[in-house]
PDB file of N, CA and C in Angstrom:
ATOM      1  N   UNK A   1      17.456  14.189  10.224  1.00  0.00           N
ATOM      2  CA  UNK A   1      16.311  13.330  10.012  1.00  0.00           C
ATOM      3  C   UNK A   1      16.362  12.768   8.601  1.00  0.00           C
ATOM      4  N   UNK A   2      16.217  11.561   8.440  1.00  0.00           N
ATOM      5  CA  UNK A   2      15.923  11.122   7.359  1.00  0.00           C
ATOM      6  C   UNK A   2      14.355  10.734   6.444  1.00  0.00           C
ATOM      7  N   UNK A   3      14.309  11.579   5.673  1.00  0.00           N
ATOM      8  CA  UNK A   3      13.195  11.211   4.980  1.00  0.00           C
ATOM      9  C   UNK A   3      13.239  11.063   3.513  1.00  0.00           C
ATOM     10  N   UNK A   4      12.195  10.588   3.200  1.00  0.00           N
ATOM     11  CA  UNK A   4      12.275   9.727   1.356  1.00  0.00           C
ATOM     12  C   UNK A   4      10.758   9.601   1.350  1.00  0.00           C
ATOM     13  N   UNK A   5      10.234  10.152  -0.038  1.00  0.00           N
ATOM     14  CA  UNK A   5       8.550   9.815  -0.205  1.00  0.00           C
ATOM     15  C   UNK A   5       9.024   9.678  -1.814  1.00  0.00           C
ATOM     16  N   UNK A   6       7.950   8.829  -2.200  1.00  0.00           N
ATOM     17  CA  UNK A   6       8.266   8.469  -3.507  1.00  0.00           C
ATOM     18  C   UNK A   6       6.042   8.493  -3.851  1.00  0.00           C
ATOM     19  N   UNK A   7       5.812   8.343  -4.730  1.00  0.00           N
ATOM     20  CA  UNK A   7       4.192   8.451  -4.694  1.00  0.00           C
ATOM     21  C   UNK A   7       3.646   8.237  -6.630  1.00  0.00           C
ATOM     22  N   UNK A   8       2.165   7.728  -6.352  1.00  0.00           N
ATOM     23  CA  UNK A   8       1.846   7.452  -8.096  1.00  0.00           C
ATOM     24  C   UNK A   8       0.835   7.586  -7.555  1.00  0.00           C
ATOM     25  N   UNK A   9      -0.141   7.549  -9.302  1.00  0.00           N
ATOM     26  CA  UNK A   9      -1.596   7.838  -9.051  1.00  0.00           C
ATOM     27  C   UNK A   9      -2.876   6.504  -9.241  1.00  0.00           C
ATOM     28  N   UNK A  10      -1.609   5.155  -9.125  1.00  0.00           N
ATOM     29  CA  UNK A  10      -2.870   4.183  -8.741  1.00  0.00           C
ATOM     30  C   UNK A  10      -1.729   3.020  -8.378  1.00  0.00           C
ATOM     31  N   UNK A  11      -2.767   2.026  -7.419  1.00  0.00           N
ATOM     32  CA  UNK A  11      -1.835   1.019  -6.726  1.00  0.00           C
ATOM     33  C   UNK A  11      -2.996  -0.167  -6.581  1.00  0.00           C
ATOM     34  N   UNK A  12      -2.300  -0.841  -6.218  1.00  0.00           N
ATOM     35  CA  UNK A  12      -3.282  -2.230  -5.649  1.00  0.00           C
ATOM     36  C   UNK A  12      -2.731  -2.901  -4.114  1.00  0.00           C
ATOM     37  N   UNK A  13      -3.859  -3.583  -3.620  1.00  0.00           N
ATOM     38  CA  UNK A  13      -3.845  -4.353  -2.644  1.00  0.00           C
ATOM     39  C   UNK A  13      -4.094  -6.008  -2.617  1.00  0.00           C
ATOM     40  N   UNK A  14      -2.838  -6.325  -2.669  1.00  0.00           N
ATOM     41  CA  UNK A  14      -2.954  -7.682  -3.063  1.00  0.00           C
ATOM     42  C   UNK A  14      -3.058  -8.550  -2.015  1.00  0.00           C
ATOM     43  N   UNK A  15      -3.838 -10.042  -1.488  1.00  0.00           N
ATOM     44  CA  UNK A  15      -4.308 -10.934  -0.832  1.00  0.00           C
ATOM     45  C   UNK A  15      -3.798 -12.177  -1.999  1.00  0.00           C
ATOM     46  N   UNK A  16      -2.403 -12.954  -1.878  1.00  0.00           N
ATOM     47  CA  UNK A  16      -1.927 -13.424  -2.880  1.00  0.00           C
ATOM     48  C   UNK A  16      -2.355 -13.242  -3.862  1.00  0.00           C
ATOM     49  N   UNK A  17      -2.769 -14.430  -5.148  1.00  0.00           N
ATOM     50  CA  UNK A  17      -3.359 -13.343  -6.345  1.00  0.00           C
ATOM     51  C   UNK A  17      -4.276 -12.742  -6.444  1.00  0.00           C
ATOM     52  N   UNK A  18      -5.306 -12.404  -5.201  1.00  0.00           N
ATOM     53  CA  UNK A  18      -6.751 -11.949  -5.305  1.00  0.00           C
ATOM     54  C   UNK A  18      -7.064 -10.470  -5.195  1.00  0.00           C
ATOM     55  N   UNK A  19      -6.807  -9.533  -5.733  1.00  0.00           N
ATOM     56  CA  UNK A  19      -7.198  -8.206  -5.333  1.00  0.00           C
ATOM     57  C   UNK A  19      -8.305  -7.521  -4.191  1.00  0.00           C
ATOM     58  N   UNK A  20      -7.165  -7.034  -3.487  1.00  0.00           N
ATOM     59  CA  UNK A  20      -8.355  -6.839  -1.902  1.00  0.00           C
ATOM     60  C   UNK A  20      -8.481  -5.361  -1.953  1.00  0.00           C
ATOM     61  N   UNK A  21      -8.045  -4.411  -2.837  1.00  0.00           N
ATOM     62  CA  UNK A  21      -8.449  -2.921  -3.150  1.00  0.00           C
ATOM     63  C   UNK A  21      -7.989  -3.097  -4.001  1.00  0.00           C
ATOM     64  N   UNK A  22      -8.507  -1.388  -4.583  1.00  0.00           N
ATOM     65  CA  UNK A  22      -7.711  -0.942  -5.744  1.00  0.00           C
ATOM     66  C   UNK A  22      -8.006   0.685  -4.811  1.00  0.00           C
ATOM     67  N   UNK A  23      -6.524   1.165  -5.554  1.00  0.00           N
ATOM     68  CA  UNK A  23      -5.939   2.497  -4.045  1.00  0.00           C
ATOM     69  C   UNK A  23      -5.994   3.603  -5.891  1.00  0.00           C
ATOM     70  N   UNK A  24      -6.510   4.591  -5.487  1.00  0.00           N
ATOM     71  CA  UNK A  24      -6.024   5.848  -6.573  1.00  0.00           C
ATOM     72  C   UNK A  24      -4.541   6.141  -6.030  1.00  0.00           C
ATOM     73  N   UNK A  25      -4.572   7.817  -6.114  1.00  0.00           N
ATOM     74  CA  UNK A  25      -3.576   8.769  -5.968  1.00  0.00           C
ATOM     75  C   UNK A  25      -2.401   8.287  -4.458  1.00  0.00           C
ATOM     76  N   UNK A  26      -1.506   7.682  -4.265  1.00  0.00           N
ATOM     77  CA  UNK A  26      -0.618   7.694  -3.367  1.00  0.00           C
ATOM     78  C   UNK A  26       0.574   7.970  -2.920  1.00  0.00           C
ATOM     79  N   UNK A  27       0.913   7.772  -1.798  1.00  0.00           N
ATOM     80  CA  UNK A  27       2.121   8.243  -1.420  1.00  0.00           C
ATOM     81  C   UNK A  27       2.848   7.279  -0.397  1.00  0.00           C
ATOM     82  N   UNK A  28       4.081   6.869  -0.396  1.00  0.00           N
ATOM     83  CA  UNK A  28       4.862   6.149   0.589  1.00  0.00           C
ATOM     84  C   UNK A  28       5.995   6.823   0.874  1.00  0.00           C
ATOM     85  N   UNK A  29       5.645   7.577   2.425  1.00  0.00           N
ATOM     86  CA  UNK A  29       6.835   8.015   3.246  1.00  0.00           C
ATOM     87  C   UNK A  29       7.700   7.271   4.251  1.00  0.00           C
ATOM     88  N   UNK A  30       8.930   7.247   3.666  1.00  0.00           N
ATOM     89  CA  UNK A  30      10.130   7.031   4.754  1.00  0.00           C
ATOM     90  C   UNK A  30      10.771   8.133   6.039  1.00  0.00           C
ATOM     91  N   UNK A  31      10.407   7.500   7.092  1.00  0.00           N
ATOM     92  CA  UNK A  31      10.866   8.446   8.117  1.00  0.00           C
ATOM     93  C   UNK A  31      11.674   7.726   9.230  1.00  0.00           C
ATOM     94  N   UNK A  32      13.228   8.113   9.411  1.00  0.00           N
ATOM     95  CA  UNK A  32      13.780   7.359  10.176  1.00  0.00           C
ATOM     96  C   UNK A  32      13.243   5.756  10.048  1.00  0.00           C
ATOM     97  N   UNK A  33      13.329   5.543   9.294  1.00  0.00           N
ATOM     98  CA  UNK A  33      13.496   3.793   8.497  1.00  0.00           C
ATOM     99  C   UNK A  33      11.752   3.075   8.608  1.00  0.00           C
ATOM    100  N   UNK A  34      11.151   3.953   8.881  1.00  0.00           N
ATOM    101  CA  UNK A  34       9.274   3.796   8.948  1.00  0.00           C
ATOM    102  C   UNK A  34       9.228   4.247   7.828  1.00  0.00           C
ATOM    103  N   UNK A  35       8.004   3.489   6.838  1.00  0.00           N
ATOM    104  CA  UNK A  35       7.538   3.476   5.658  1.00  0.00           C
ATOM    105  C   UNK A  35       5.738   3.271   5.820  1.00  0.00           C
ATOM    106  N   UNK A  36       5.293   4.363   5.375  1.00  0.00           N
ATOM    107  CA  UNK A  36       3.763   4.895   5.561  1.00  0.00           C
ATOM    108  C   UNK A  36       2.913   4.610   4.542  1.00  0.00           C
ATOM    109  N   UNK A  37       2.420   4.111   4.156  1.00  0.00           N
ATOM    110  CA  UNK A  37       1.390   4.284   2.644  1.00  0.00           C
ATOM    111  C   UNK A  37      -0.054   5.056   3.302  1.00  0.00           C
ATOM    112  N   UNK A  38       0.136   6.504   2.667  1.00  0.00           N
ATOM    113  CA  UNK A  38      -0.874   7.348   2.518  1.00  0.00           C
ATOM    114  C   UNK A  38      -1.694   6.749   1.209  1.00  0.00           C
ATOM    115  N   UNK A  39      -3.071   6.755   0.867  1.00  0.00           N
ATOM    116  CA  UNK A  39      -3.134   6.481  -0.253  1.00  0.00           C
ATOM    117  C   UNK A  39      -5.506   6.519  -0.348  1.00  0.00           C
ATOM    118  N   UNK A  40      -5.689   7.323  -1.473  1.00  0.00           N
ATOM    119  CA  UNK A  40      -7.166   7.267  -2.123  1.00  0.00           C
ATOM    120  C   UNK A  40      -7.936   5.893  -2.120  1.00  0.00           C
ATOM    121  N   UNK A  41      -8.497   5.448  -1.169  1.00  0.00           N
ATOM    122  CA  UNK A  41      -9.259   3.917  -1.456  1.00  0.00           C
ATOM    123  C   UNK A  41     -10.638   4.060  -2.415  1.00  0.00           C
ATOM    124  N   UNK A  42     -10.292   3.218  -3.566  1.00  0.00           N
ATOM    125  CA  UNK A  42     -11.624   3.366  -4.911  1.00  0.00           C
ATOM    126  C   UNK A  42     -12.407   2.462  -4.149  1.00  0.00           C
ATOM    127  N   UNK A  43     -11.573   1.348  -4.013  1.00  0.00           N
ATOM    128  CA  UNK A  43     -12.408   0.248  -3.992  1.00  0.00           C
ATOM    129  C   UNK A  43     -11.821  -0.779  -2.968  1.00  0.00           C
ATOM    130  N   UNK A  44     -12.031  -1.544  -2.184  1.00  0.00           N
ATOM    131  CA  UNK A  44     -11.759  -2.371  -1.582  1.00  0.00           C
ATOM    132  C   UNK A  44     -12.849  -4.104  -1.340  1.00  0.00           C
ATOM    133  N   UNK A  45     -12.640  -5.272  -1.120  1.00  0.00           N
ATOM    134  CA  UNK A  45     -13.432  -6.480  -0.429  1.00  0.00           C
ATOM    135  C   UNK A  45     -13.355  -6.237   1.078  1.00  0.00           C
ATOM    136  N   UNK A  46     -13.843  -6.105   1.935  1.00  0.00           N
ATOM    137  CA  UNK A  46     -13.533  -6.301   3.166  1.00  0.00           C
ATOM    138  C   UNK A  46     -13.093  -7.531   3.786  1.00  0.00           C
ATOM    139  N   UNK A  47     -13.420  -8.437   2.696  1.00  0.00           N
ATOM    140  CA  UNK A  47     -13.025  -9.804   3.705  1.00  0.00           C
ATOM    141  C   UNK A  47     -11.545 -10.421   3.202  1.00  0.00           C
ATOM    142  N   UNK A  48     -11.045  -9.688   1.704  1.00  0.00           N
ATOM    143  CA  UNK A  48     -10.046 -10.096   1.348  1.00  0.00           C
ATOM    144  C   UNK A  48      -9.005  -8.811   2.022  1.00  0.00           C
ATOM    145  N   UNK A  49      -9.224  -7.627   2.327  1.00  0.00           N
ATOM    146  CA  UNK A  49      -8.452  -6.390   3.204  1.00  0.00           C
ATOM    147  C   UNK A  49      -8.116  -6.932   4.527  1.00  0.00           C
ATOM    148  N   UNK A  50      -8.660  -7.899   5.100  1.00  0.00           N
ATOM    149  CA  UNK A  50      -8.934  -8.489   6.611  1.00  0.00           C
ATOM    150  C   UNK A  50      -7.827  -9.588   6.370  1.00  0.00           C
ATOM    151  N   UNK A  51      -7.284 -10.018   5.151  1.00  0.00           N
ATOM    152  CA  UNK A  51      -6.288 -11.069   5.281  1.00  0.00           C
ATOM    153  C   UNK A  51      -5.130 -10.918   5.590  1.00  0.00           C
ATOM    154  N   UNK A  52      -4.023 -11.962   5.691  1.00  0.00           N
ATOM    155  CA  UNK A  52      -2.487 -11.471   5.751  1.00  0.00           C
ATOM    156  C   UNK A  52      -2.385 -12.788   4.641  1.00  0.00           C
ATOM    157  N   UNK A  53      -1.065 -12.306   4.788  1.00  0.00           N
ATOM    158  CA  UNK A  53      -0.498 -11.837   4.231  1.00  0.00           C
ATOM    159  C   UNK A  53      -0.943 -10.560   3.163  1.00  0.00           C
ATOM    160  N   UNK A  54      -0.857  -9.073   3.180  1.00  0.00           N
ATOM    161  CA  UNK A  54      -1.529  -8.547   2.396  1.00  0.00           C
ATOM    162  C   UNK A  54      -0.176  -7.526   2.023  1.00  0.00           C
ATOM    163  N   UNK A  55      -0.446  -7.529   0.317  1.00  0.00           N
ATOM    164  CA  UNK A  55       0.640  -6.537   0.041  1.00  0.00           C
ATOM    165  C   UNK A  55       0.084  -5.591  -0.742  1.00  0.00           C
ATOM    166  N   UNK A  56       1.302  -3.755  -1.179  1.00  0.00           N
ATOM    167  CA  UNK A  56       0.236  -3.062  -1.550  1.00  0.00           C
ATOM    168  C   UNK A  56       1.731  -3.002  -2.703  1.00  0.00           C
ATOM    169  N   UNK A  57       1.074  -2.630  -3.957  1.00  0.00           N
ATOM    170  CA  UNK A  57       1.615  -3.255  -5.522  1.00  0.00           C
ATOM    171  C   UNK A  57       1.579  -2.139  -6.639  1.00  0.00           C
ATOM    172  N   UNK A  58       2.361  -1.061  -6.509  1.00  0.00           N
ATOM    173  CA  UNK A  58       2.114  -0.333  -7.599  1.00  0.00           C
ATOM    174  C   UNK A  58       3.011  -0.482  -8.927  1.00  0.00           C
ATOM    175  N   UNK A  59       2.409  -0.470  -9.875  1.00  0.00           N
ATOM    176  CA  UNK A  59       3.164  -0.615 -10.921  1.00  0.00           C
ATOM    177  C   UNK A  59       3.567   0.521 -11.929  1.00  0.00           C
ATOM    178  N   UNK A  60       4.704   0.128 -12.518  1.00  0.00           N
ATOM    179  CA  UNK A  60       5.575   1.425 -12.842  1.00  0.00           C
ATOM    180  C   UNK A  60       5.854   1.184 -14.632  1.00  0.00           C
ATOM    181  N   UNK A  61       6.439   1.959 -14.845  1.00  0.00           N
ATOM    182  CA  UNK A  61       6.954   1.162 -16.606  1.00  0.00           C
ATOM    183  C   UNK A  61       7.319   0.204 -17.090  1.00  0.00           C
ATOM    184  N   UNK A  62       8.437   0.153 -16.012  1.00  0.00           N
ATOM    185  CA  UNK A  62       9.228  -1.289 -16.581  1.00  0.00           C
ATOM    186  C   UNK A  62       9.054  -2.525 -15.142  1.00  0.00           C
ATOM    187  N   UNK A  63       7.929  -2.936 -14.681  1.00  0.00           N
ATOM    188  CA  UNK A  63       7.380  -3.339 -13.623  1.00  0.00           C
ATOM    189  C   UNK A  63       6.480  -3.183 -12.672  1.00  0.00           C
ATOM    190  N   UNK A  64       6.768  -3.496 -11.395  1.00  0.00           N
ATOM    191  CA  UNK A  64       5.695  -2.893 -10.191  1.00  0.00           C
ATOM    192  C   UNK A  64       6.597  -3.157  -8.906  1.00  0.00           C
ATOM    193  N   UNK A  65       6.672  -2.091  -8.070  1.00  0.00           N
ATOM    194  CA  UNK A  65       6.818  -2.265  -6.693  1.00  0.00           C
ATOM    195  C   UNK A  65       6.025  -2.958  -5.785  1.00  0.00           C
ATOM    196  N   UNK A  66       6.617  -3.740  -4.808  1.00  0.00           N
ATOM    197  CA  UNK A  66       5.707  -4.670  -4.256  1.00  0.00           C
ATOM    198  C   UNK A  66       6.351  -4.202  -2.439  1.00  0.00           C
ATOM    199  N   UNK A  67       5.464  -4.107  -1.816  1.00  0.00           N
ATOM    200  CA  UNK A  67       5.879  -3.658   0.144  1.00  0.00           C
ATOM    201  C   UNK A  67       4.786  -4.710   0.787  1.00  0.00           C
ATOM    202  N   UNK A  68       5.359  -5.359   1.744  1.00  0.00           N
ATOM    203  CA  UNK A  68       3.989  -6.438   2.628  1.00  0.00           C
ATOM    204  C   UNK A  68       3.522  -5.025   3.628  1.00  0.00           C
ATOM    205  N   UNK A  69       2.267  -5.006   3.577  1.00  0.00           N
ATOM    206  CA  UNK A  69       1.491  -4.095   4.455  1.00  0.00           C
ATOM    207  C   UNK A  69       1.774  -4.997   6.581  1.00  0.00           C
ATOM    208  N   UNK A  70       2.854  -4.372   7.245  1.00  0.00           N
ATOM    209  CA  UNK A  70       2.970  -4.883   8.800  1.00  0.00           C
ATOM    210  C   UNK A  70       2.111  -3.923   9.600  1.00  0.00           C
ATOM    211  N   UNK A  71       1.892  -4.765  10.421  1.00  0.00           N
ATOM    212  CA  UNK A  71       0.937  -4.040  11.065  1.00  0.00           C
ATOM    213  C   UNK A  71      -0.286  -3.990  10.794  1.00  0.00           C
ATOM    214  N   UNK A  72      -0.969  -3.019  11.532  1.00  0.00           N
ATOM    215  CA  UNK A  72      -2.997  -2.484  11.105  1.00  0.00           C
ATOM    216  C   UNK A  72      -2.703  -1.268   9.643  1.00  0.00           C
ATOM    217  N   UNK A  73      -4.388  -2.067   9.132  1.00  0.00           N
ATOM    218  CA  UNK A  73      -4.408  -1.045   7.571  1.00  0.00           C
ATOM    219  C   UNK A  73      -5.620  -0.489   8.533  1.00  0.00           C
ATOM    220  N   UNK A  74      -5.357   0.706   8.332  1.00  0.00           N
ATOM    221  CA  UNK A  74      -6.595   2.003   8.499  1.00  0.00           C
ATOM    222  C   UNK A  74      -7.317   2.627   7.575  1.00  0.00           C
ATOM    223  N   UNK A  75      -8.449   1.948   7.299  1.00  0.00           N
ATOM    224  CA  UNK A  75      -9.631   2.862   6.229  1.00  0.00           C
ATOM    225  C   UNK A  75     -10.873   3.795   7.217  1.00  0.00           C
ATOM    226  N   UNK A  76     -10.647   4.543   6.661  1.00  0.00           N
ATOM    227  CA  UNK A  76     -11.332   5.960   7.319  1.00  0.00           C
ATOM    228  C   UNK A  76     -12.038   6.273   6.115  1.00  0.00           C
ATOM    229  N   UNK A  77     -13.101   6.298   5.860  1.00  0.00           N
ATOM    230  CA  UNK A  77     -13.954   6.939   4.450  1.00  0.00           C
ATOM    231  C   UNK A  77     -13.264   5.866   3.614  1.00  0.00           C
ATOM    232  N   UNK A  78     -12.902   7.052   2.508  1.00  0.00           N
ATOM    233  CA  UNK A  78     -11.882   6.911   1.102  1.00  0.00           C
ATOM    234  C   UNK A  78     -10.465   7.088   1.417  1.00  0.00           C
ATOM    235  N   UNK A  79      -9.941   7.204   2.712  1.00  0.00           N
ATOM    236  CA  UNK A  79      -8.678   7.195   2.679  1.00  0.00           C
ATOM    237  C   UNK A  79      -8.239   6.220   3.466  1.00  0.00           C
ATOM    238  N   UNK A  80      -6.831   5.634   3.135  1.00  0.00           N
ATOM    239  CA  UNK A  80      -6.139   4.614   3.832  1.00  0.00           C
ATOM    240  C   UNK A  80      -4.341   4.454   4.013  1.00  0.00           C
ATOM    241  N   UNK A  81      -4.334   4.108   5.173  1.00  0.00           N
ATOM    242  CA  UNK A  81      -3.412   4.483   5.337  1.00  0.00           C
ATOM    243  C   UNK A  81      -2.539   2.963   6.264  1.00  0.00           C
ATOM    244  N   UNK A  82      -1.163   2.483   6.127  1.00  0.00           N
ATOM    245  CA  UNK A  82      -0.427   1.607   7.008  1.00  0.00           C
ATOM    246  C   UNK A  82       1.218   1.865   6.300  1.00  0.00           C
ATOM    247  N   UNK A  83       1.221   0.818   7.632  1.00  0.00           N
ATOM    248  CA  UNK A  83       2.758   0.609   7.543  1.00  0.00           C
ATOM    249  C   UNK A  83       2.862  -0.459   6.996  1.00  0.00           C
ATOM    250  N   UNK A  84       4.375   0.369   6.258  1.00  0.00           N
ATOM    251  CA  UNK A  84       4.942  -1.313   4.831  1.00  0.00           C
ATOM    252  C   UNK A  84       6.330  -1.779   5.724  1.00  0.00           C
ATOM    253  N   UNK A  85       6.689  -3.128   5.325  1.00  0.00           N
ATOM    254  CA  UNK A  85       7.641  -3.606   5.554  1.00  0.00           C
ATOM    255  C   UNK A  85       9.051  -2.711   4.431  1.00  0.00           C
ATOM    256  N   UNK A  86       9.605  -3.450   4.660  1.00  0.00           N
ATOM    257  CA  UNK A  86      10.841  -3.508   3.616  1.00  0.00           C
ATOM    258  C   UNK A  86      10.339  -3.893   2.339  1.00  0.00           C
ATOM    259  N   UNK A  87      10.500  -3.098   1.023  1.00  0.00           N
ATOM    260  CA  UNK A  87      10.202  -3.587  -0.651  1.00  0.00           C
ATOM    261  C   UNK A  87      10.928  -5.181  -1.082  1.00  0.00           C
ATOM    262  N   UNK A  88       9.914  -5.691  -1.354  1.00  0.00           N
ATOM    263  CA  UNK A  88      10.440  -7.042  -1.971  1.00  0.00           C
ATOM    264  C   UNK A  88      11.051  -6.677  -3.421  1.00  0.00           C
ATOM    265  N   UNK A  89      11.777  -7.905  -3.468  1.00  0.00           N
ATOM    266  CA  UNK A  89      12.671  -7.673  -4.924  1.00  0.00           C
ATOM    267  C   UNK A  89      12.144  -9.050  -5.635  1.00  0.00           C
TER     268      UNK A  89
END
């Protein structure tokens, strides 16, 4: 089985430049080539979360990782959870 999780303690949800959350503590698991974003919802718009193109954007030292959210985003309470595409470069 192949698996890969990589994870930080804050991210964003981007709706081109408009911020449609802001995510705390997360995690993105790879499983057999599926990529999961587990992740703390602070804050979200509902009407900008409801868009597509929607990507989720964490940033790192020397940049930020960027994944298009495919598929349904699932908010349950404070937690949220979908499937990412492939990482843009």
């Amino acid at each position: 089985m192949n698996h890969m999780a990589v994870s930080g303690v804050k991210g964003s949800l981007k709706w081109a430049y408009h911020e449609a959350g802001v995510l705390g503590a997360w995690t993105v698991t790879t499983v057999e080539g599926v990529r999961t974003l587990s992740a703390a919802l602070v804050s979200s718009d509902a009407f900008r979360v409801s868009q597509r193109p929607l990507r989720f954007v964490a940033t790192h030292a020397t940049g930020a990782w960027v994944w298009p959210i495919v598929g349904e985003l699932q908010i349950q309470g404070a937690s949220l959870t979908a499937v990412l595409g492939p990482r843009e470069r």
